[in-house]
Protein backbone atom coordinates (compact mmCIF):
# COMPACT_ATOMS: atom_id res chain seq x y z
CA UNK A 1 0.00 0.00 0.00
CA UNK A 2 1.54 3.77 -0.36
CA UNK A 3 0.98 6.80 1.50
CA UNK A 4 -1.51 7.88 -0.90
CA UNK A 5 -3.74 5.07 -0.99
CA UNK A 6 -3.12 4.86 3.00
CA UNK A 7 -4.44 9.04 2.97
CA UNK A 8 -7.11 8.28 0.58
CA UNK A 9 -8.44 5.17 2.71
CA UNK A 10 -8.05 7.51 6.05
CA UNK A 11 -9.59 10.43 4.33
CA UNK A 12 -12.83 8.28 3.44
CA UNK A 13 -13.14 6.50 6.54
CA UNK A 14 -13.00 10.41 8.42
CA UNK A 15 -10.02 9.10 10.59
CA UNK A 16 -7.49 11.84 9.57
CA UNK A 17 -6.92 15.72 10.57
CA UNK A 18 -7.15 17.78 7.74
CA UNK A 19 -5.10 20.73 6.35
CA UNK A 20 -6.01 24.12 8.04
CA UNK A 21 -7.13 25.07 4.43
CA UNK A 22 -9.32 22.18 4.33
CA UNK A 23 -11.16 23.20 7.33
CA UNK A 24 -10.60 27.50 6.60
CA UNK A 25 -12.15 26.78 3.03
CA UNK A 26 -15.00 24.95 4.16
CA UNK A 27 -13.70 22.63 1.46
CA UNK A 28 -14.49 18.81 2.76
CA UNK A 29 -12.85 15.90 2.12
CA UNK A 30 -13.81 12.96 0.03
CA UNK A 31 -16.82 10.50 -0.07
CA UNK A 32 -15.41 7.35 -2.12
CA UNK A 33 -12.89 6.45 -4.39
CA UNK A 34 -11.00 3.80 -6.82
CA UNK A 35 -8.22 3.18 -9.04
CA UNK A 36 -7.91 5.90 -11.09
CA UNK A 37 -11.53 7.82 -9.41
CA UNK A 38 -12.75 10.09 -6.86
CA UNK A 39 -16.12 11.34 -6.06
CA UNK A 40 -17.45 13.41 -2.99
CA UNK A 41 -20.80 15.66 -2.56
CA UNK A 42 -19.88 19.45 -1.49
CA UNK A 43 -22.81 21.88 -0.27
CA UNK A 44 -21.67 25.39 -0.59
CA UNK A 45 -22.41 27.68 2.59
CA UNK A 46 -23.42 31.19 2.12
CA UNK A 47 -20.21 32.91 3.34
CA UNK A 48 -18.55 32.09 -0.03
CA UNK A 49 -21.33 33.24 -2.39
CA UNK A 50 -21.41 36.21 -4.64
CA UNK A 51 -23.77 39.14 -3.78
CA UNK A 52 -25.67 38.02 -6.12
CA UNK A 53 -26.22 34.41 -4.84
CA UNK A 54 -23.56 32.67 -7.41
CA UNK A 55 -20.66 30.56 -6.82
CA UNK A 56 -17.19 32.55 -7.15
CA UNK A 57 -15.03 31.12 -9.35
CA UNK A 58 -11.57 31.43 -7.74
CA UNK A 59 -13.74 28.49 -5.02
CA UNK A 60 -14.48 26.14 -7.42
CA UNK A 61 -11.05 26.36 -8.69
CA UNK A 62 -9.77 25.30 -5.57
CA UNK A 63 -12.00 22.82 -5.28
CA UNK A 64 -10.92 21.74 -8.41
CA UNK A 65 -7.58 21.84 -6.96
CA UNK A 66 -8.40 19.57 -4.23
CA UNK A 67 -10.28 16.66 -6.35
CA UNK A 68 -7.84 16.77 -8.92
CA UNK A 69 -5.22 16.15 -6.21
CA UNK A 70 -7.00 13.50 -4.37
CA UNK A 71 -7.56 11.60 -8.48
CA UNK A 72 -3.96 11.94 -8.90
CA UNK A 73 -3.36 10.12 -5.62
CA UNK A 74 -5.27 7.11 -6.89
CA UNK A 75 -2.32 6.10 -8.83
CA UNK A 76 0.95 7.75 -8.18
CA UNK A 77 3.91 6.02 -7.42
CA UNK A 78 4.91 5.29 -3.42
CA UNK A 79 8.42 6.86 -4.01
CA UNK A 80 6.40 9.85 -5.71
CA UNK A 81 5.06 13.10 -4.41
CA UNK A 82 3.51 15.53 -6.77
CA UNK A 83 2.60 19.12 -7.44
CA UNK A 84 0.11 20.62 -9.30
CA UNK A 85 1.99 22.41 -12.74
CA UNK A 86 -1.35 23.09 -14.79
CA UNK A 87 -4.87 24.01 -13.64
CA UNK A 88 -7.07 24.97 -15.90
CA UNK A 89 -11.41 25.53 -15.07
CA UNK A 90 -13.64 26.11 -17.36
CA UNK A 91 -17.43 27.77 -16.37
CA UNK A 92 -20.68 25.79 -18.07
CA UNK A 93 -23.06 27.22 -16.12
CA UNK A 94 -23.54 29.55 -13.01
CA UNK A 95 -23.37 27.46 -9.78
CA UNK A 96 -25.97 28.77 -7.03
CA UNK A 97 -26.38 27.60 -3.69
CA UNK A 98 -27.23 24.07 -4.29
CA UNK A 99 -24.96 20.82 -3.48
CA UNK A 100 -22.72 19.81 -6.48
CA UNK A 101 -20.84 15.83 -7.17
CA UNK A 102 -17.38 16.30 -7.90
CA UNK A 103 -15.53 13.92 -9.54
CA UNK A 104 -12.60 13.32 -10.93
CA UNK A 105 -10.50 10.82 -12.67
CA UNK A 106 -7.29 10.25 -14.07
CA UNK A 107 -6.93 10.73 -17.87
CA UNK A 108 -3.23 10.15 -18.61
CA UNK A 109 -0.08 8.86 -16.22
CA UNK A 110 3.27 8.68 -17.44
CA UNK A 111 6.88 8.97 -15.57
CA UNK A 112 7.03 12.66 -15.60
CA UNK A 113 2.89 13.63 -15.23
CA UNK A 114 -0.41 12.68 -14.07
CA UNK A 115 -2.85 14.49 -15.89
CA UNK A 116 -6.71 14.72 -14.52
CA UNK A 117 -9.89 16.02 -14.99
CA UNK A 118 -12.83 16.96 -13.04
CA UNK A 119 -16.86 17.73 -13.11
CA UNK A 120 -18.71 19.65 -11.55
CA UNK A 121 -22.53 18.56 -11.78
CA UNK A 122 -25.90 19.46 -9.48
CA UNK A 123 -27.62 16.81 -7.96
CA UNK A 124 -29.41 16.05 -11.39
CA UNK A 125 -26.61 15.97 -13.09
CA UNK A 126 -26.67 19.27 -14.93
CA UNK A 127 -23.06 20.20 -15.82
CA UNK A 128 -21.57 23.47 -13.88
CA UNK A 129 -18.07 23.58 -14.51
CA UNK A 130 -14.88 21.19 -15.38
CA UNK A 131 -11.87 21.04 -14.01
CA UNK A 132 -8.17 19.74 -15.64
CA UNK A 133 -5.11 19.71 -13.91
CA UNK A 134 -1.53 18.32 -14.83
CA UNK A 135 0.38 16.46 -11.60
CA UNK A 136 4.49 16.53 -12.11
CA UNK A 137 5.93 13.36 -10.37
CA UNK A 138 8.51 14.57 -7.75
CA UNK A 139 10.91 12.21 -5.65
CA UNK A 140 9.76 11.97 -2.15
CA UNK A 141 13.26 13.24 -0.94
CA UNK A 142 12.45 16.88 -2.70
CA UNK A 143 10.69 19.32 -0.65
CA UNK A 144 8.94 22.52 -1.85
């Protein structure tokens, strides 16, 4: 087992402290997962809406972030860490106050890069946004 699978396992099962970012950002965790997967259920709260009652972007771009990271985990290498190089959202629809699925898989994995993707949908499946993010494969011994 690596330490990613062994975080993503811990994650699901609610039995490990989070990030400060995590829990500053309101941003949850993850609801299941699989080789090469990840899905979880986020309900945005009303501190991080627009005046208008929209979502703001720069969020769901680091909630893109997050899922994308958590994918990328699904299959990199034990003697791997990674950092996010690419992140790229794109906006389908206006996202309102309502819970969204996120999930995201993995799309490509080489040596060098992970590269994943991510969608946004409401509860009936209605598209908001999409997420794509390229993962460069570090050696666990480098720190940034």
């Amino acid at each position: 087992m690596t330490w990613a699978i062994e975080r993503l396992d811990a994650l699901k099962a609610g039995n490990m402290e989070v990030p400060p970012v995590v829990t500053t950002l309101k941003m949850g965790t993850l609801e299941d997962w699989g080789p090469g997967w990840v899905r979880k259920t986020w309900t945005p709260s009303m501190e991080i809406l627009n005046g208008d009652g929209s979502m703001f972007g720069g969020y769901l771009a680091a909630l893109g972030d997050q899922i994308l990271t958590f994918a990328a985990m699904t299959v990199v290498p034990d003697e791997n860490h990674f950092r996010t190089i690419n992140l790229q959202m794109s906006f389908v629809r206006v996202g309102r106050a309502h819970p969204l699925v996120i999930e995201g898989r993995v799309t490509a994995s080489t040596r060098q890069l992970i590269t994943v993707e991510a969608d946004f949908r409401r509860e009936d499946g209605e598209l908001i946004a999409r997420a794509a993010a390229q993962q460069i494969l570090l050696p666990k011994r480098i720190v940034i």
